[in-house]
Protein backbone atom coordinates (compact mmCIF):
# COMPACT_ATOMS: atom_id res chain seq x y z
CA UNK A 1 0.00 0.00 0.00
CA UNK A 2 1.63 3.39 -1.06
CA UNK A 3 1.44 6.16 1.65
CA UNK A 4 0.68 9.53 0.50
CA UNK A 5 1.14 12.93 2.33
CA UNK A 6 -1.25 15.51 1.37
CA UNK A 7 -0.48 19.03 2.55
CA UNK A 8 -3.06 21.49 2.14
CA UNK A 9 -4.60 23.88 4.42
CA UNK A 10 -8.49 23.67 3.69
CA UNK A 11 -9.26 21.15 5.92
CA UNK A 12 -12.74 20.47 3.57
CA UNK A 13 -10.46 19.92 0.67
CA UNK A 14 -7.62 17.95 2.18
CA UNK A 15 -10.47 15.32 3.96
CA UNK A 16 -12.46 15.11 0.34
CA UNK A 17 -8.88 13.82 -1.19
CA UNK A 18 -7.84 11.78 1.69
CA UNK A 19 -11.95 9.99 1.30
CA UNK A 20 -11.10 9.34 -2.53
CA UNK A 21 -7.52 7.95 -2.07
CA UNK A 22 -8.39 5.74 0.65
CA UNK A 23 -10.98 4.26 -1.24
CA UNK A 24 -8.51 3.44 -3.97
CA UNK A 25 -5.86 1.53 -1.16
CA UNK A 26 -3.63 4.81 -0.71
CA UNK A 27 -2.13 4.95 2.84
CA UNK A 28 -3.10 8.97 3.86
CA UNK A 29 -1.46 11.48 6.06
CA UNK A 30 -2.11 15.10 6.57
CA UNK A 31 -0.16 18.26 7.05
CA UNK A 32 -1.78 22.01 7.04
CA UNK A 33 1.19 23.76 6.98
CA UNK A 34 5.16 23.49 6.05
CA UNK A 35 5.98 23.09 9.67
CA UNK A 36 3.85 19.98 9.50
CA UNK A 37 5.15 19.23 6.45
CA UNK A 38 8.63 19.04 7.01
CA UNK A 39 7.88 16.94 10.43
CA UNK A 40 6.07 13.95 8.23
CA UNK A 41 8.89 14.26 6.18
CA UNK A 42 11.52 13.88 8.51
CA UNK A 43 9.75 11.29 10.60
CA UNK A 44 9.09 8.91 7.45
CA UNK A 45 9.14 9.32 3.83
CA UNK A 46 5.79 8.77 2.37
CA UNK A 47 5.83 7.64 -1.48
CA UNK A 48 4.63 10.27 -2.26
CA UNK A 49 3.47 13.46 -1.73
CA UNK A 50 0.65 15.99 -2.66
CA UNK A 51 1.23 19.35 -1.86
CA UNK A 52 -0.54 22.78 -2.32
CA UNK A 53 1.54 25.89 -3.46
CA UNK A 54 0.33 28.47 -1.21
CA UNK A 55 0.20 27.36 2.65
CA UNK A 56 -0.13 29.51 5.35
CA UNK A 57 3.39 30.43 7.65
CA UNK A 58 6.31 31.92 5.53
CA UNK A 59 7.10 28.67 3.37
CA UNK A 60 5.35 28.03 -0.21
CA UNK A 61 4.76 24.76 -1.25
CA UNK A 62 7.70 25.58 -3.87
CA UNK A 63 10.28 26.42 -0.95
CA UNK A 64 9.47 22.87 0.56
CA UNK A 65 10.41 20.98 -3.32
CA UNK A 66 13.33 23.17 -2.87
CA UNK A 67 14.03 22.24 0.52
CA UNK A 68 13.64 18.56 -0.24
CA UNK A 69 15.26 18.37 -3.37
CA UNK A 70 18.35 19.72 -1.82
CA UNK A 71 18.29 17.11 0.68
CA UNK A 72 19.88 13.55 -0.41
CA UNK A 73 16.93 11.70 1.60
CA UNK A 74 14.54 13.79 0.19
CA UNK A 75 15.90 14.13 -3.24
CA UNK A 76 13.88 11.69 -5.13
CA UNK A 77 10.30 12.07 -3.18
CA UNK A 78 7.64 11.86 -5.85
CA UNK A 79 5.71 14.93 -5.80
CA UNK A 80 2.62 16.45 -7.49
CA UNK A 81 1.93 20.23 -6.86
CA UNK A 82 -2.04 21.18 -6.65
CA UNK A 83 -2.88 24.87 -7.13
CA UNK A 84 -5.07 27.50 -8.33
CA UNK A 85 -2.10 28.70 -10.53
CA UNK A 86 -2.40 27.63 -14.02
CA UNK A 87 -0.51 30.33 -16.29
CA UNK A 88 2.71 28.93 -18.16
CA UNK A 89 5.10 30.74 -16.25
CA UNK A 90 4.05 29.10 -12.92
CA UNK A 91 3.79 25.44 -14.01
CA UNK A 92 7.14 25.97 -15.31
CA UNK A 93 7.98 27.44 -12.16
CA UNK A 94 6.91 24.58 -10.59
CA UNK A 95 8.79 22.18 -12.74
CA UNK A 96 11.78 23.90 -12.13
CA UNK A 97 11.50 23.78 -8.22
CA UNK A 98 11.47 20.18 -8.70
CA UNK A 99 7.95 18.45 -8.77
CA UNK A 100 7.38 15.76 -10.46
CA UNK A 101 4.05 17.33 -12.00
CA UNK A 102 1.52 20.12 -11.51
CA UNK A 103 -2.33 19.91 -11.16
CA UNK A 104 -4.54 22.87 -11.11
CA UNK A 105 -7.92 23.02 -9.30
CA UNK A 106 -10.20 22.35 -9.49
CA UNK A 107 -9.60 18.90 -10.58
CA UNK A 108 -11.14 15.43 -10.48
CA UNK A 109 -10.55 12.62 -8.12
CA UNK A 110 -9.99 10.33 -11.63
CA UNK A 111 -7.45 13.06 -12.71
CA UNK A 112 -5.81 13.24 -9.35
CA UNK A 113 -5.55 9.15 -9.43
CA UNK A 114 -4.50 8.56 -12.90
CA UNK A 115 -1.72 11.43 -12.26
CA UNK A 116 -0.50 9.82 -9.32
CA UNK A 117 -0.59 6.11 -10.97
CA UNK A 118 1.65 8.19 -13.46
CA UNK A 119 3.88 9.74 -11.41
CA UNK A 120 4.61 6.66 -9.33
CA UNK A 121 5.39 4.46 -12.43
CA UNK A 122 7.99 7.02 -13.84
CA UNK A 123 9.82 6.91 -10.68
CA UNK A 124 9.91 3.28 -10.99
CA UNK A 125 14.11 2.73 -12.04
CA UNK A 126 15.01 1.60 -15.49
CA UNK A 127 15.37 -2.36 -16.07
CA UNK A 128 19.05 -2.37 -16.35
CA UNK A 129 21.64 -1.51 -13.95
CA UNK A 130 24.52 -1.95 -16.52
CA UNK A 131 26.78 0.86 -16.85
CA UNK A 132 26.35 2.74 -19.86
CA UNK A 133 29.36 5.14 -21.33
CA UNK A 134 29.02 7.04 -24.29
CA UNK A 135 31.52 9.88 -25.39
CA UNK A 136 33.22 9.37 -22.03
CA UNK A 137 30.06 9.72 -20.13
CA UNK A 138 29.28 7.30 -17.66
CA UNK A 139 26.30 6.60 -15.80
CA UNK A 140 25.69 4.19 -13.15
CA UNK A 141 22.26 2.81 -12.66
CA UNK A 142 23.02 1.05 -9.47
CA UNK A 143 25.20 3.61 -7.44
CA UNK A 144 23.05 7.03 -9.53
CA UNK A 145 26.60 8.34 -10.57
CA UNK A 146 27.15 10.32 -13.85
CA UNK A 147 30.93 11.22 -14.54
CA UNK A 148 33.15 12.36 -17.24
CA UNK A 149 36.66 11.44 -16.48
CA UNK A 150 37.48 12.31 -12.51
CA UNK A 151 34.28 15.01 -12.87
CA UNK A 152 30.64 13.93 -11.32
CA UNK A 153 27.61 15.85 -11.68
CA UNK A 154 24.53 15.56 -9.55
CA UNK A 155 21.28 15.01 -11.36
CA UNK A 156 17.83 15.06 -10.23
CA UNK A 157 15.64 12.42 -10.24
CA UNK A 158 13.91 12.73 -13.63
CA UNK A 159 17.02 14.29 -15.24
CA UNK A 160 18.80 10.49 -14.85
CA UNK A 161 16.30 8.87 -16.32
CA UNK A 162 15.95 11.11 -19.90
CA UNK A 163 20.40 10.69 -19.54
CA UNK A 164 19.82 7.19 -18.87
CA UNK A 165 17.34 6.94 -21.96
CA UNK A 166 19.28 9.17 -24.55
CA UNK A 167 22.44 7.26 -23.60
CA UNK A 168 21.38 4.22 -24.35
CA UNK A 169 20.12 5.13 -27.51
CA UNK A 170 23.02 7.36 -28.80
CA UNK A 171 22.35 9.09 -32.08
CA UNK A 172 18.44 8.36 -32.20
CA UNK A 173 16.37 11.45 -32.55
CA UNK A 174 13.59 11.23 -29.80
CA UNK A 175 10.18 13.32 -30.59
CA UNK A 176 9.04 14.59 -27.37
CA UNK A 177 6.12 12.20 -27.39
CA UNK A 178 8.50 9.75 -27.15
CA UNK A 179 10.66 10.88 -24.54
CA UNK A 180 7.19 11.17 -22.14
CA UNK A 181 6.18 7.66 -23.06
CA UNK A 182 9.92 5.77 -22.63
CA UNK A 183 11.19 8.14 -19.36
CA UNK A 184 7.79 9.73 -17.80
CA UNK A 185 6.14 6.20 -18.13
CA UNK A 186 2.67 7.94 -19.22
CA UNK A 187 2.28 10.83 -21.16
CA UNK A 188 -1.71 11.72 -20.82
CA UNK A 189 -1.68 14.35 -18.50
CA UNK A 190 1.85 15.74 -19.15
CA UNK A 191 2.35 18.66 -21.43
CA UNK A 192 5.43 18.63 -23.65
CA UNK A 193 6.77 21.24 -22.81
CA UNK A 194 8.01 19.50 -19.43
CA UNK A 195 10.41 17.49 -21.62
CA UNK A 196 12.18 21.12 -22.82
CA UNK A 197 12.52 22.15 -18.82
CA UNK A 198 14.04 18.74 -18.20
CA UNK A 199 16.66 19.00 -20.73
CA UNK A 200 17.42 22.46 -20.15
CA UNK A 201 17.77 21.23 -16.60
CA UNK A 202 19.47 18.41 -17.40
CA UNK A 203 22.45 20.42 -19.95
CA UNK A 204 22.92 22.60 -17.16
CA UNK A 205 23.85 20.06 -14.83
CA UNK A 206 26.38 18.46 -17.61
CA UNK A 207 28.18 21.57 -17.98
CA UNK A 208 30.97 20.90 -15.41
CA UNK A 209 31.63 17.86 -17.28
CA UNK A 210 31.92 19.73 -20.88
CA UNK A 211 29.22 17.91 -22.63
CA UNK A 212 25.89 19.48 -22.39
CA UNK A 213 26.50 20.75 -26.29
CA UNK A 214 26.48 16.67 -26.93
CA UNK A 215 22.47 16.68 -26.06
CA UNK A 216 21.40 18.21 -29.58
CA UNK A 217 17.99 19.82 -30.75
CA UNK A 218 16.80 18.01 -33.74
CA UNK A 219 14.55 21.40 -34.71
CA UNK A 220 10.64 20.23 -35.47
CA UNK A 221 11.64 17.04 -34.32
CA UNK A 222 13.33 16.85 -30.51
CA UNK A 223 16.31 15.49 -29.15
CA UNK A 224 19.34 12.94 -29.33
CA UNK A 225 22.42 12.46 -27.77
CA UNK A 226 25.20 13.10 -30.63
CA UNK A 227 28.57 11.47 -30.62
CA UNK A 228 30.07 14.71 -31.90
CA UNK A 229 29.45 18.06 -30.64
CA UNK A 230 27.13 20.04 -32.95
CA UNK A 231 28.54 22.95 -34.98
CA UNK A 232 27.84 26.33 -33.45
């Protein structure tokens, strides 16, 4: 039985989610605030975690997927962000703190569910825990190490997965419809767009090892890891 934390101040609408995911075998705890938040956290790690942007006290729900994401135990916690927000600029806002995915109220309990079947399955690891090395990159499924030489670089959780993917298939152009269906596990409910954040994320992160110019936009088409740098 996964356990989910949901953090959200209405009391009304944190009870009406915990109803619907207990009837479909979730585990449930509940937090109001960050305070509370962080104590679950730091107690036990739940699988995963539902949390509303704006809570009351001075952190946001997007300073906690900072906090957590900074934190090696934390790091990989699944989590979905639920909020009244739904411009552009703050779903990719809330990418870029770190969740996992972004639902905007009001939404339905078979929405909620299917996202969180979703979200769940993507952060189940890739089959194979063979090293795979390409250009001099190496990435290690079983110890989550990528290096270039003596250099390592810290990825996120997601980020490993699209390197793990790409490497494995060097030179293959991936649409991003493809990307979302062989890394994110289930594309229905994800935009794909988040596959741009994730590799801008992810280049950034390869920089101190001198090869973020070997993930290459295919324009029209998406992206591949290239065995040669592209020309400028």
């Amino acid at each position: 039985m996964a356990r989910v934390l949901v953090v959200e101040d209405e009391p009304a609408i944190a009870e009406l989610i915990a109803i619907h995911l207990r009837h479909a075998g979730f585990e449930v705890a509940l937090a109001a605030a960050a305070d509370q938040a962080q104590a679950a956290i730091t107690a036990a790690l739940p699988d995963l975690v539902l949390l509303d942007w704006m809570l009351p006290g001075g952190a946001s729900g997007l300073d906690l997927v900072r906090r957590w994401r900074a934190d090696i135990r934390s790091r990989e916690l699944p989590v979905i962000l639920l909020t009244a927000r739904a411009q552009e600029q703050d779903k990719i806002a809330g990418l870029d703190a770190g969740a996992d995915d972004y639902l905007v109220k009001p939404f339905s309990p078979g929405e909620l569910l299917a996202r969180m079947r979703a979200v769940l399955r993507r952060r189940a690891p890739l089959a194979s825990d063979a090293v795979v090395e390409v250009a001099g990159l190496a990435l290690d499924p079983t110890t989550r190490r990528v290096r270039r030489g003596d250099t390592e670089c810290r990825l996120g959780p997601t980020e490993f997965k699209l390197l793990h993917y790409l490497l494995t298939y060097p030179e293959h152009v991936h649409s991003r419809a493809q990307l979302l269906d062989r890394v994110w596990g289930d594309h229905v409910f994800i935009e794909e767009r988040t596959v741009d954040v994730h590799i801008k994320r992810l280049r950034e992160a390869l920089l101190p090892l001198h090869c973020a110019q070997l993930i290459e936009t295919v324009r029209g088409v998406g992206y591949r890891f290239t065995l040669s740098a592209p020309p400028v």
